[in-house]
PDB file of N, CA and C in Angstrom:
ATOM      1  N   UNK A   1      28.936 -11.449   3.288  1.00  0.00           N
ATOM      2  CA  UNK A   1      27.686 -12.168   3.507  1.00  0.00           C
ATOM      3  C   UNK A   1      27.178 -12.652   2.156  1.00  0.00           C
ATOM      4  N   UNK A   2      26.551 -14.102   1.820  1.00  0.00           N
ATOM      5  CA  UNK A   2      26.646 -14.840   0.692  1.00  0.00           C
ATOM      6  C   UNK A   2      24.972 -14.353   1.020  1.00  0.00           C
ATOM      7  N   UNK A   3      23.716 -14.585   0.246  1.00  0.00           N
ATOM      8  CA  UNK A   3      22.682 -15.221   0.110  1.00  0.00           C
ATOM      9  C   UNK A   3      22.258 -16.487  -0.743  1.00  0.00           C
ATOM     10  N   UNK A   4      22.050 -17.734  -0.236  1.00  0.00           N
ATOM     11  CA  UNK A   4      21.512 -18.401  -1.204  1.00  0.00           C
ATOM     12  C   UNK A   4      19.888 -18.512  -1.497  1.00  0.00           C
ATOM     13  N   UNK A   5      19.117 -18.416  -2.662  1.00  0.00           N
ATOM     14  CA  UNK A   5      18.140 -18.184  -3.317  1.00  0.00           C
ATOM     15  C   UNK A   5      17.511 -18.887  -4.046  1.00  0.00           C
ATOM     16  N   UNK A   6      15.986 -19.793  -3.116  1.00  0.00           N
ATOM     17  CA  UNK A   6      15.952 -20.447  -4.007  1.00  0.00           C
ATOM     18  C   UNK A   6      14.329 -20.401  -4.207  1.00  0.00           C
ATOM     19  N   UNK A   7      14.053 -20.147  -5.416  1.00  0.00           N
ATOM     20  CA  UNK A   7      12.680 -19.951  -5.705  1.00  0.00           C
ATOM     21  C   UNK A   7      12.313 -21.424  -5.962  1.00  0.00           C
ATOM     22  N   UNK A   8      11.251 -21.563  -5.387  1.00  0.00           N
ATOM     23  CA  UNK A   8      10.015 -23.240  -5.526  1.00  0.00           C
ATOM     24  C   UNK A   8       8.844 -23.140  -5.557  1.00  0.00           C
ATOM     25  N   UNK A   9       8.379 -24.216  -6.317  1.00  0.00           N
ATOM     26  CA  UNK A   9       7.028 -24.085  -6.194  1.00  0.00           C
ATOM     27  C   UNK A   9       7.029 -25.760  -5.736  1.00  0.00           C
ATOM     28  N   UNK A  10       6.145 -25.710  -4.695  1.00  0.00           N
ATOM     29  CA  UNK A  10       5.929 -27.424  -3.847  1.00  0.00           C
ATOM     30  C   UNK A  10       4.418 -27.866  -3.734  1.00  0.00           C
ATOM     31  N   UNK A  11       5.170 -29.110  -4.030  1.00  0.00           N
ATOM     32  CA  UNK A  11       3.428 -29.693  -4.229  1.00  0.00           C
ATOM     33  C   UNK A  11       2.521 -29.841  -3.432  1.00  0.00           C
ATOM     34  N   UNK A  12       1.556 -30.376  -3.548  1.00  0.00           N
ATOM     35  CA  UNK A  12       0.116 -29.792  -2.936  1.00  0.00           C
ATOM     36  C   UNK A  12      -0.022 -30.247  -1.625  1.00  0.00           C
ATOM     37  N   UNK A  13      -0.287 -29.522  -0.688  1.00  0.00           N
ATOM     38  CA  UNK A  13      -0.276 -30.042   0.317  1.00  0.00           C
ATOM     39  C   UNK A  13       1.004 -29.856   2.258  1.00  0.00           C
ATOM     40  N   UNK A  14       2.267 -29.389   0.929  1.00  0.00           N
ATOM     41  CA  UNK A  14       3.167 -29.437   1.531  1.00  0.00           C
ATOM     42  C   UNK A  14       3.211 -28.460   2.442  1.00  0.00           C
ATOM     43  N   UNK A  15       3.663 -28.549   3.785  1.00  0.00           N
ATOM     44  CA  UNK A  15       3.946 -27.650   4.894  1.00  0.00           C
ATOM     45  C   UNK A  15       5.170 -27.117   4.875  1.00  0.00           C
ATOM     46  N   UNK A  16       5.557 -25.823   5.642  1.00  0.00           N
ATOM     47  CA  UNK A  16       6.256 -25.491   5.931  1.00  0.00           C
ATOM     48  C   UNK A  16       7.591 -26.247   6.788  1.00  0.00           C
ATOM     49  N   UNK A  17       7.048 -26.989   7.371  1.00  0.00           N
ATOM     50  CA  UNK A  17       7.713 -27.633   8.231  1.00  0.00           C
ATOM     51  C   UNK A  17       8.106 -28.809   8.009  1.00  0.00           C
ATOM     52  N   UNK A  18       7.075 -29.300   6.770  1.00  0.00           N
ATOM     53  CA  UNK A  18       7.814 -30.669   6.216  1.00  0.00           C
ATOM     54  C   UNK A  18       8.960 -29.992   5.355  1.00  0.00           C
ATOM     55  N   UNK A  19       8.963 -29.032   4.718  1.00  0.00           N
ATOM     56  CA  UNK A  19      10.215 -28.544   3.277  1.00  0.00           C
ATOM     57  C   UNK A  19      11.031 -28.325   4.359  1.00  0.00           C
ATOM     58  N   UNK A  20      11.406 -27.944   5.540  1.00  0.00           N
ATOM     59  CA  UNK A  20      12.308 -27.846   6.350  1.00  0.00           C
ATOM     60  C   UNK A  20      13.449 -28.870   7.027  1.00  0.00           C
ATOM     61  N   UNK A  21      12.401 -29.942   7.615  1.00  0.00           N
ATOM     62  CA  UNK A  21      12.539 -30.967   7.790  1.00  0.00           C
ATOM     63  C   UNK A  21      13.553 -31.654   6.551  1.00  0.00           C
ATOM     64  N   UNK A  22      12.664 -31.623   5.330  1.00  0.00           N
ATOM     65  CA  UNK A  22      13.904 -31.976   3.903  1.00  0.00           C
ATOM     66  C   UNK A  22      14.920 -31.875   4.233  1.00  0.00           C
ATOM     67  N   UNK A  23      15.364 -30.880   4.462  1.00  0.00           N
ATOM     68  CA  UNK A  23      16.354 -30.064   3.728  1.00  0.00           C
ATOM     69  C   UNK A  23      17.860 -29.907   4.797  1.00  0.00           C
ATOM     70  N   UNK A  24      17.078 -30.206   6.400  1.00  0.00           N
ATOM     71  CA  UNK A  24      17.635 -29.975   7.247  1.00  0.00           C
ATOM     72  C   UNK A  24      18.340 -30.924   8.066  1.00  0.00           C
ATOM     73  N   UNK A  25      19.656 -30.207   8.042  1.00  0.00           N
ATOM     74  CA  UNK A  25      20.908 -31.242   8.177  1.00  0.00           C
ATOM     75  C   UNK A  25      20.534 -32.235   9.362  1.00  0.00           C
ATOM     76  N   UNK A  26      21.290 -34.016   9.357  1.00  0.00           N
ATOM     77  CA  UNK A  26      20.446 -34.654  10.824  1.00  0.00           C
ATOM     78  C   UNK A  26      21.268 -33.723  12.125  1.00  0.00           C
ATOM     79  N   UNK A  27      20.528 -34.124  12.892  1.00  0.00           N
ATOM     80  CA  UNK A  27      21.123 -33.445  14.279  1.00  0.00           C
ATOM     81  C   UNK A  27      21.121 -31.911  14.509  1.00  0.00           C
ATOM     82  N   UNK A  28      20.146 -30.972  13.596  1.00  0.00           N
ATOM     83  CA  UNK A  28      20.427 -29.550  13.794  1.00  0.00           C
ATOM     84  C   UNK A  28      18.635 -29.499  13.995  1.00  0.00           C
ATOM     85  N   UNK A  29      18.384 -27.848  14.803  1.00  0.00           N
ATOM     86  CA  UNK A  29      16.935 -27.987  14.584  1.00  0.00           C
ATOM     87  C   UNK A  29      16.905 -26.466  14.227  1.00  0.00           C
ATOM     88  N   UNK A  30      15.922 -26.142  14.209  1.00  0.00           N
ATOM     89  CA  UNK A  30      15.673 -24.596  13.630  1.00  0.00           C
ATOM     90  C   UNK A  30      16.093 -23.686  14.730  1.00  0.00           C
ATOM     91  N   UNK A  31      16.386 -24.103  15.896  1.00  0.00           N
ATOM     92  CA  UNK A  31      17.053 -23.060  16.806  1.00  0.00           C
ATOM     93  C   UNK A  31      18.684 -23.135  16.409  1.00  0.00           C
ATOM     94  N   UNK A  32      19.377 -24.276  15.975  1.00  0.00           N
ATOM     95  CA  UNK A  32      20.317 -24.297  16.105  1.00  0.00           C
ATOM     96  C   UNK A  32      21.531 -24.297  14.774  1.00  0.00           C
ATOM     97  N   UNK A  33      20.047 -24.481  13.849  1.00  0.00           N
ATOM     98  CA  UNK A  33      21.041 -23.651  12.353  1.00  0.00           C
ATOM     99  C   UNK A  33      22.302 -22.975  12.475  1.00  0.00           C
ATOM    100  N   UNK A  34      23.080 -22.915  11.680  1.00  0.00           N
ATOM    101  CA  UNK A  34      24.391 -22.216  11.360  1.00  0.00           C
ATOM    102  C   UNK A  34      23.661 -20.889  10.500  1.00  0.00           C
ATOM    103  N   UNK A  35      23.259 -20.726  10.022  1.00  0.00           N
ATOM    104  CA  UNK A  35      22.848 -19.724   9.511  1.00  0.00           C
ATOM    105  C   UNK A  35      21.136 -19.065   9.738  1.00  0.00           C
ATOM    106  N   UNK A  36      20.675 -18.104   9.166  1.00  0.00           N
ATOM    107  CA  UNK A  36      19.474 -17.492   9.058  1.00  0.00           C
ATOM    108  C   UNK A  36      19.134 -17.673   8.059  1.00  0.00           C
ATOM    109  N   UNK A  37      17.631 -18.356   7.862  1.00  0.00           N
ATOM    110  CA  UNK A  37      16.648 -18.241   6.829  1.00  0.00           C
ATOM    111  C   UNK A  37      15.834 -17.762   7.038  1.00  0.00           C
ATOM    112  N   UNK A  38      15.057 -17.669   5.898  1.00  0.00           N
ATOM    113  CA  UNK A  38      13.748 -16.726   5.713  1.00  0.00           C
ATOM    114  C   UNK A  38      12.997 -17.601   4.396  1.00  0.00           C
ATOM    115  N   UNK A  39      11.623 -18.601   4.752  1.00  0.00           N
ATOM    116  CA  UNK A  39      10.735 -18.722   3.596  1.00  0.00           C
ATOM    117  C   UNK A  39       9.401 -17.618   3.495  1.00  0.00           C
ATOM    118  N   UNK A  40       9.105 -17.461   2.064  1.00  0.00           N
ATOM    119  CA  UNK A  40       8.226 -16.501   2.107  1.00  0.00           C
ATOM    120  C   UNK A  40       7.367 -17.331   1.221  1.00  0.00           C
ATOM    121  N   UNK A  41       6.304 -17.222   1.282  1.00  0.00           N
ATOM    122  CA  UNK A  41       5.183 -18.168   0.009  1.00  0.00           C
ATOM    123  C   UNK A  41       5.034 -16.583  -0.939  1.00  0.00           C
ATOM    124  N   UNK A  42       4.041 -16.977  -1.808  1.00  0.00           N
ATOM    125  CA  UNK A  42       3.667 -16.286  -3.011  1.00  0.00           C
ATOM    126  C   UNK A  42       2.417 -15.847  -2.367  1.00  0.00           C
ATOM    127  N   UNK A  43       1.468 -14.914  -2.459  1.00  0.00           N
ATOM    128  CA  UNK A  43       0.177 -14.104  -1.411  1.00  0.00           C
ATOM    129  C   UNK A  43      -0.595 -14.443  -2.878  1.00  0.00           C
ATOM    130  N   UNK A  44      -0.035 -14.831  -4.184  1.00  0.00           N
ATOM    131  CA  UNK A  44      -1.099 -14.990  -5.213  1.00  0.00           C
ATOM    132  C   UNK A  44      -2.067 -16.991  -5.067  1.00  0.00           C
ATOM    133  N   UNK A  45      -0.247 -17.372  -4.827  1.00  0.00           N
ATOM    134  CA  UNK A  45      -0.439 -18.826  -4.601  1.00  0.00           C
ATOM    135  C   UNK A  45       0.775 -19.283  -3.547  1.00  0.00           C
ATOM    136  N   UNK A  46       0.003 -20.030  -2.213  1.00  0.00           N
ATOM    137  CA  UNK A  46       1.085 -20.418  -1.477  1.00  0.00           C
ATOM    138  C   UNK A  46       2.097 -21.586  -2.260  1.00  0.00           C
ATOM    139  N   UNK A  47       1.704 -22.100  -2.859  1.00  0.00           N
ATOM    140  CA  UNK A  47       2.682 -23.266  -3.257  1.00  0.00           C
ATOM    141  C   UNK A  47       3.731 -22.775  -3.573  1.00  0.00           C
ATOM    142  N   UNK A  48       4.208 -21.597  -4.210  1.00  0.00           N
ATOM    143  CA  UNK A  48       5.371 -20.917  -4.452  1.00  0.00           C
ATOM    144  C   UNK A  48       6.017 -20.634  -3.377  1.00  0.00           C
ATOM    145  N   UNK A  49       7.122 -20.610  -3.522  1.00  0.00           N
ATOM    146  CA  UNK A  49       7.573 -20.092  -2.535  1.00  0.00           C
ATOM    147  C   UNK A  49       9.179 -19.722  -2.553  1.00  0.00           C
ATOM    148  N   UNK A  50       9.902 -18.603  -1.889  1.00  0.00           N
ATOM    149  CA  UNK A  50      10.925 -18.230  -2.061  1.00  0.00           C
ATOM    150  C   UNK A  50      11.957 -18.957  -0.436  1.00  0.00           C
ATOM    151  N   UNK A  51      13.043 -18.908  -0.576  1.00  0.00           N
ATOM    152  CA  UNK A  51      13.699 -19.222   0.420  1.00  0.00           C
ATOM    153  C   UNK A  51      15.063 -18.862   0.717  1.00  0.00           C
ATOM    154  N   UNK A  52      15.697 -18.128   1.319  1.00  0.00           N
ATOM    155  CA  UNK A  52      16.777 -17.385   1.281  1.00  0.00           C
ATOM    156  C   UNK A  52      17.204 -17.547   2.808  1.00  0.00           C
ATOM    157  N   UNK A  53      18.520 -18.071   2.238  1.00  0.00           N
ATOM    158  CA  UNK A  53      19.598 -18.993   3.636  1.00  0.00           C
ATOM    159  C   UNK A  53      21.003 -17.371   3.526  1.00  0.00           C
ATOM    160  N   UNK A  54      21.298 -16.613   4.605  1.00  0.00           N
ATOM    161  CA  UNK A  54      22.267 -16.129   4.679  1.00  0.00           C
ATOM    162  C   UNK A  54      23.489 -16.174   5.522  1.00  0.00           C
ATOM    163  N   UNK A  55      24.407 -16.641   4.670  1.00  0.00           N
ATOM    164  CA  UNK A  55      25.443 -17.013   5.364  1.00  0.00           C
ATOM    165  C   UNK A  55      26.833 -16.337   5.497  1.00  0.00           C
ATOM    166  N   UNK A  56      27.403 -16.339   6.280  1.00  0.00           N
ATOM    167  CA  UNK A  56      28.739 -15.222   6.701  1.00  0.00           C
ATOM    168  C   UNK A  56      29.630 -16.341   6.518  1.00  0.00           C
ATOM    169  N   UNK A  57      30.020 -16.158   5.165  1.00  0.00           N
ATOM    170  CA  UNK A  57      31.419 -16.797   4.576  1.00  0.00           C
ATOM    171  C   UNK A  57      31.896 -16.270   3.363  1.00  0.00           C
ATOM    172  N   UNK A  58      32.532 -16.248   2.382  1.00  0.00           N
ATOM    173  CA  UNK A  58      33.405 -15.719   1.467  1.00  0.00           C
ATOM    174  C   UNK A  58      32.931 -16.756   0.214  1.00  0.00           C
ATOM    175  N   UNK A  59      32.481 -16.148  -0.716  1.00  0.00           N
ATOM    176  CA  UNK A  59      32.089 -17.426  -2.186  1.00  0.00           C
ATOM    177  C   UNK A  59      33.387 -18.479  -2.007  1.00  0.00           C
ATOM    178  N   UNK A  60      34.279 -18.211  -1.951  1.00  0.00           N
ATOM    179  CA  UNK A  60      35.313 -19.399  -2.034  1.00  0.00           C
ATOM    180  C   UNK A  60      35.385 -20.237  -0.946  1.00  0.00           C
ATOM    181  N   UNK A  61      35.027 -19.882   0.498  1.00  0.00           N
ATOM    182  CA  UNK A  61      34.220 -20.916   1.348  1.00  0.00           C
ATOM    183  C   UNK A  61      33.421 -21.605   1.274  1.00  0.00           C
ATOM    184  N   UNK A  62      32.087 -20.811   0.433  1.00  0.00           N
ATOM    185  CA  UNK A  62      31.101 -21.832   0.210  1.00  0.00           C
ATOM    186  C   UNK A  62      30.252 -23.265   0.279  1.00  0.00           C
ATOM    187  N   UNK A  63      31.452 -23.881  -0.717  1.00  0.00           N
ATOM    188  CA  UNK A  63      31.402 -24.728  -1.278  1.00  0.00           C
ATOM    189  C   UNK A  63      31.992 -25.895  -0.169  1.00  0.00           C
ATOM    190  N   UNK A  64      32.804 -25.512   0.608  1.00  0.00           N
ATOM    191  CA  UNK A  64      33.054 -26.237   2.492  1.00  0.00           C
ATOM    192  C   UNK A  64      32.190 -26.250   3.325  1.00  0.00           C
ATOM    193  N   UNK A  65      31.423 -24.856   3.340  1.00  0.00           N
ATOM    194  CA  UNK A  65      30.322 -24.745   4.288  1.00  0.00           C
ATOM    195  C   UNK A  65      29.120 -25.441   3.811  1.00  0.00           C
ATOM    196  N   UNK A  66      28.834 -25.068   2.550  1.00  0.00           N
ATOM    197  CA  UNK A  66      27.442 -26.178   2.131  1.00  0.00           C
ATOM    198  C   UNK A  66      27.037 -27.632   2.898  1.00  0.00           C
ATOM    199  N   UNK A  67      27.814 -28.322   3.060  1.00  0.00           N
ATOM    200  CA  UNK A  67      27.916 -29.247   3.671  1.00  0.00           C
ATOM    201  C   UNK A  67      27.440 -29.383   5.053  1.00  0.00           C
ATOM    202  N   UNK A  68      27.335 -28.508   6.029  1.00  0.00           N
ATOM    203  CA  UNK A  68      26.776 -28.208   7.055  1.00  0.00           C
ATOM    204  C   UNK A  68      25.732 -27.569   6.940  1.00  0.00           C
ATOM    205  N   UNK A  69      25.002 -27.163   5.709  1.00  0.00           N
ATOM    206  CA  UNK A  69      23.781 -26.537   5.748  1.00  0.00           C
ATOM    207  C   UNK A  69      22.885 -26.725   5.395  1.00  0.00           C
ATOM    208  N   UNK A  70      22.715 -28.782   4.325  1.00  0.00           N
ATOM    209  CA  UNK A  70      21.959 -29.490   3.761  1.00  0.00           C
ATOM    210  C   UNK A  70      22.217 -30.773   4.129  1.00  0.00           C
ATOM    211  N   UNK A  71      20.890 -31.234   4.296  1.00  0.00           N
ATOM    212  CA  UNK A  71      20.860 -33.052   4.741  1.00  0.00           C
ATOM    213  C   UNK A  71      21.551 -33.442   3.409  1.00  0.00           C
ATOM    214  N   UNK A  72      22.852 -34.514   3.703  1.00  0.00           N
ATOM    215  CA  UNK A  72      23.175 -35.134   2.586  1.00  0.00           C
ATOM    216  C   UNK A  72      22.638 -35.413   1.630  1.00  0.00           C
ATOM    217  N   UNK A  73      21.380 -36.018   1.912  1.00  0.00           N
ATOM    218  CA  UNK A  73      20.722 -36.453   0.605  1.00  0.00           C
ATOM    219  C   UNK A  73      19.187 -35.424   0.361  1.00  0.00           C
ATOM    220  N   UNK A  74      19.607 -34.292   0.561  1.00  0.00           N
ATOM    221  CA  UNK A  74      18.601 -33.127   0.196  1.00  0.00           C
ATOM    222  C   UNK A  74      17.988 -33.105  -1.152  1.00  0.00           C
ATOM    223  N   UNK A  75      18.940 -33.253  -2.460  1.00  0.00           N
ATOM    224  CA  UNK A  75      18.735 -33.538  -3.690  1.00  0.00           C
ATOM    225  C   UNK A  75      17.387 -34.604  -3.847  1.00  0.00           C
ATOM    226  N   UNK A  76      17.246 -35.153  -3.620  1.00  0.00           N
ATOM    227  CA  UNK A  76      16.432 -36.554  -3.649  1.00  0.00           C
ATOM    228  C   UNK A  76      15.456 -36.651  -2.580  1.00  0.00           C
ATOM    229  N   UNK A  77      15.544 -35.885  -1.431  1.00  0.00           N
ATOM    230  CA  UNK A  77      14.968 -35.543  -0.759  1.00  0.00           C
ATOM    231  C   UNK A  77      13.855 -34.189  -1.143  1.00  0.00           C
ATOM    232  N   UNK A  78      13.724 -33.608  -1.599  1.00  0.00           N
ATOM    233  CA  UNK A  78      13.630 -32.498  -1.927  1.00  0.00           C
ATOM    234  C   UNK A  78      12.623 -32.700  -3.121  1.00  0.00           C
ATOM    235  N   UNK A  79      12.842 -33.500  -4.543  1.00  0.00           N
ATOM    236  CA  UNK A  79      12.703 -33.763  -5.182  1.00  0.00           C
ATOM    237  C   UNK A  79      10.879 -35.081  -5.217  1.00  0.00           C
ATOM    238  N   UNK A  80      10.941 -35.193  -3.795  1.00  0.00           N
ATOM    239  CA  UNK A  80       9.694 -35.893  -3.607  1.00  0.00           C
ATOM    240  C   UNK A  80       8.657 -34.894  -3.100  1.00  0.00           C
ATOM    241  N   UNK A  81       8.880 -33.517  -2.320  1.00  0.00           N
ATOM    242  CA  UNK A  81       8.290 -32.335  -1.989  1.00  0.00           C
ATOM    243  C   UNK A  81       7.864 -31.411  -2.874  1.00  0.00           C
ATOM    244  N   UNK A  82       8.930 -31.043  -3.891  1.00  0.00           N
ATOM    245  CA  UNK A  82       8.733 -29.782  -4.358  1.00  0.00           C
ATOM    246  C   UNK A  82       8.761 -30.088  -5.933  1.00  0.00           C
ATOM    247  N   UNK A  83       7.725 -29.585  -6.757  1.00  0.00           N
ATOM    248  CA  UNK A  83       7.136 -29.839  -7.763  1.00  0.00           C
ATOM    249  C   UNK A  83       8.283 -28.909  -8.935  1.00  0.00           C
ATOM    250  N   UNK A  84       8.743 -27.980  -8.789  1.00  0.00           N
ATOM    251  CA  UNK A  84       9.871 -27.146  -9.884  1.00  0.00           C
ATOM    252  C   UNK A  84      10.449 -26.431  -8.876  1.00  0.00           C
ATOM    253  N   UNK A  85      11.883 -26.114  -9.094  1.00  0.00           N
ATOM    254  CA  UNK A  85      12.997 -25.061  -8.377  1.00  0.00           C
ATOM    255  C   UNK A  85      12.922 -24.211 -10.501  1.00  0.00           C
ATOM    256  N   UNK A  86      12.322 -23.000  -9.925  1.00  0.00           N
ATOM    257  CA  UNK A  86      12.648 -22.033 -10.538  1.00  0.00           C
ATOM    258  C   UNK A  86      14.288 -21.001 -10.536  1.00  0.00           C
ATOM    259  N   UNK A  87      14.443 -20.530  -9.692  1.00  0.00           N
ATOM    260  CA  UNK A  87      16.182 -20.085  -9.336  1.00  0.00           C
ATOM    261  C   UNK A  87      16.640 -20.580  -8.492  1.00  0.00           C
ATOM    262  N   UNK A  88      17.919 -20.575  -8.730  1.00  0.00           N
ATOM    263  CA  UNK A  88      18.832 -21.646  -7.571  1.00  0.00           C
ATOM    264  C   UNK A  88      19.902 -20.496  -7.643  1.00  0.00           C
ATOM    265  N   UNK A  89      20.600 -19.449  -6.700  1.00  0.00           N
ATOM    266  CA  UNK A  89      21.845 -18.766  -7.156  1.00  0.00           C
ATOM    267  C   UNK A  89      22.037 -18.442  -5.681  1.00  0.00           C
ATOM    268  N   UNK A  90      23.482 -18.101  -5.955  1.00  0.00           N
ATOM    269  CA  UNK A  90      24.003 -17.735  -4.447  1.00  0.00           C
ATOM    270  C   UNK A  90      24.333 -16.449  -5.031  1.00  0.00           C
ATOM    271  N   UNK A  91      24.021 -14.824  -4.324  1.00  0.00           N
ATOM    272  CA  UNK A  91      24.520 -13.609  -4.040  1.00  0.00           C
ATOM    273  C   UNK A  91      25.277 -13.363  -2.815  1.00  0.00           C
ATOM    274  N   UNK A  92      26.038 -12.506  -3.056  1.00  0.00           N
ATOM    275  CA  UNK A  92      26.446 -11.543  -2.779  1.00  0.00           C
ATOM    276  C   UNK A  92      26.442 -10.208  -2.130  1.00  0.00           C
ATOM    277  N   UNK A  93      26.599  -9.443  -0.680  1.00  0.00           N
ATOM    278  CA  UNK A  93      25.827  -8.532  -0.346  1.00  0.00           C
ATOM    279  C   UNK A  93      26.990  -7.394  -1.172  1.00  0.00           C
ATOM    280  N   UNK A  94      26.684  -6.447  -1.532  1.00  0.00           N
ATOM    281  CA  UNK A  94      27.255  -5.354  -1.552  1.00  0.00           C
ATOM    282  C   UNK A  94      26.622  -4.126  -0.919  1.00  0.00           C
ATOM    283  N   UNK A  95      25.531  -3.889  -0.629  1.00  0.00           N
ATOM    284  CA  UNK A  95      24.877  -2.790  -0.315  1.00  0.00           C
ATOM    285  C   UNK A  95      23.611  -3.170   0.813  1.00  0.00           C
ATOM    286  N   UNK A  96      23.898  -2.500   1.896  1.00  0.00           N
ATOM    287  CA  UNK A  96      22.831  -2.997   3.056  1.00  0.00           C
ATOM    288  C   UNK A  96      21.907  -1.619   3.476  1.00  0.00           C
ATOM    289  N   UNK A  97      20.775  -1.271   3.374  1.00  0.00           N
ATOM    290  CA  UNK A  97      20.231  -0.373   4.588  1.00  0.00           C
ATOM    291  C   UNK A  97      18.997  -0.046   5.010  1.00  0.00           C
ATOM    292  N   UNK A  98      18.527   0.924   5.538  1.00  0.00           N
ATOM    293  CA  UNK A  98      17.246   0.727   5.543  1.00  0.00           C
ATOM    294  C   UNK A  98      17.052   0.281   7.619  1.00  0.00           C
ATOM    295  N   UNK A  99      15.665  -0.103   7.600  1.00  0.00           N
ATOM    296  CA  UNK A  99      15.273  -0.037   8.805  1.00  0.00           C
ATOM    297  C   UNK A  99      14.276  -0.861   8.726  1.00  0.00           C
ATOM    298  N   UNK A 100      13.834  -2.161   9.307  1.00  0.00           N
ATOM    299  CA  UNK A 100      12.592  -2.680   9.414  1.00  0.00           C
ATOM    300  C   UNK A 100      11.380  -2.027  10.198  1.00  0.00           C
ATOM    301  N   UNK A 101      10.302  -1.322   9.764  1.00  0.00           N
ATOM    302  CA  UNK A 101       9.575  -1.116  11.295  1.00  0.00           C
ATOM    303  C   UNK A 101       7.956  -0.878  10.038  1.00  0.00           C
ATOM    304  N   UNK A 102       6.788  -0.836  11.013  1.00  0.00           N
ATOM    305  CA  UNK A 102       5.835  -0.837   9.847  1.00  0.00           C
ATOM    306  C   UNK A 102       6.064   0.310   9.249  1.00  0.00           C
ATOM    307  N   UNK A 103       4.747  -0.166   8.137  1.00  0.00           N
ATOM    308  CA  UNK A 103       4.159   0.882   6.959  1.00  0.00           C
ATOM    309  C   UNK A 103       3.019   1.047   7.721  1.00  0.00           C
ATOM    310  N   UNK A 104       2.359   1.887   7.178  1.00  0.00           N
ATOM    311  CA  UNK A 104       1.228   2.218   7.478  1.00  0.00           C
ATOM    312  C   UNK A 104       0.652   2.168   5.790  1.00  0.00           C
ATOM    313  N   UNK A 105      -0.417   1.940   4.961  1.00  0.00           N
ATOM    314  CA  UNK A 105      -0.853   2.440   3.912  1.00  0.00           C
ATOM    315  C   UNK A 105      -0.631   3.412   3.289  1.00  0.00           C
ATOM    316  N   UNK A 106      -0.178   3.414   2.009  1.00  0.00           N
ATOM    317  CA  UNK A 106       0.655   4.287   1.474  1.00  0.00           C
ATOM    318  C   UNK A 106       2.280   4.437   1.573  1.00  0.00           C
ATOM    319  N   UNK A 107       2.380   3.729   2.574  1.00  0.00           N
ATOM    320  CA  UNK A 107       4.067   3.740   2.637  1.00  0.00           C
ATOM    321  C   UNK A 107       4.779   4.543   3.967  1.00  0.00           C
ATOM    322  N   UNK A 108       3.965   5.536   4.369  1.00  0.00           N
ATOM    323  CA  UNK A 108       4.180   6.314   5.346  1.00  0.00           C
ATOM    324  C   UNK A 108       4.103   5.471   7.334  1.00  0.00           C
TER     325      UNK A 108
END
């Protein structure tokens, strides 16, 4: 399992659903992605924001699959939305675990 990672900060105004729209290949919609994402904003400042695409392929696939997971012209697209890309990197899982379910305050 790859993660790609991309920290942004987008300019004023911008929705969730427009940076999506960007980015998102023609003919696919958010039900029908090839993969799982997750955007998270910044709780100090929404304009930040993190975005992490995980995909079940091998780093040496990658670079085949990309292609199905960005509107061709995303670069330039993208570039009229979002004001700085702080990290851009693709990981690697090595280590998974844990359990989603709440916290309560304090952690407990």
């Amino acid at each position: 399992m790859l993660r790609a990672v991309f920290a942004r900060t987008l300019k004023p105004g911008v929705t969730d659903e427009e940076f999506i729209r960007t980015w998102l290949p023609p003919g696919l919609t958010t039900d029908s992605y090839p993969s799982t994402v997750s955007i998270s904003h910044n709780i100090a400042d929404q304009r930040q924001i993190i975005s992490i695409f995980e995909v079940d392929c091998t780093p040496q696939e990658f670079p085949d699959v990309l292609a199905s997971l960005v509107h061709p012209d995303s670069a330039a697209r993208l570039a009229e939305i979002v004001e700085s890309t702080q990290l851009e990197a693709i990981f690697e899982d090595t280590a998974t675990f844990g359990t989603r379910k709440p916290l309560s305050p304090g952690g407990r």
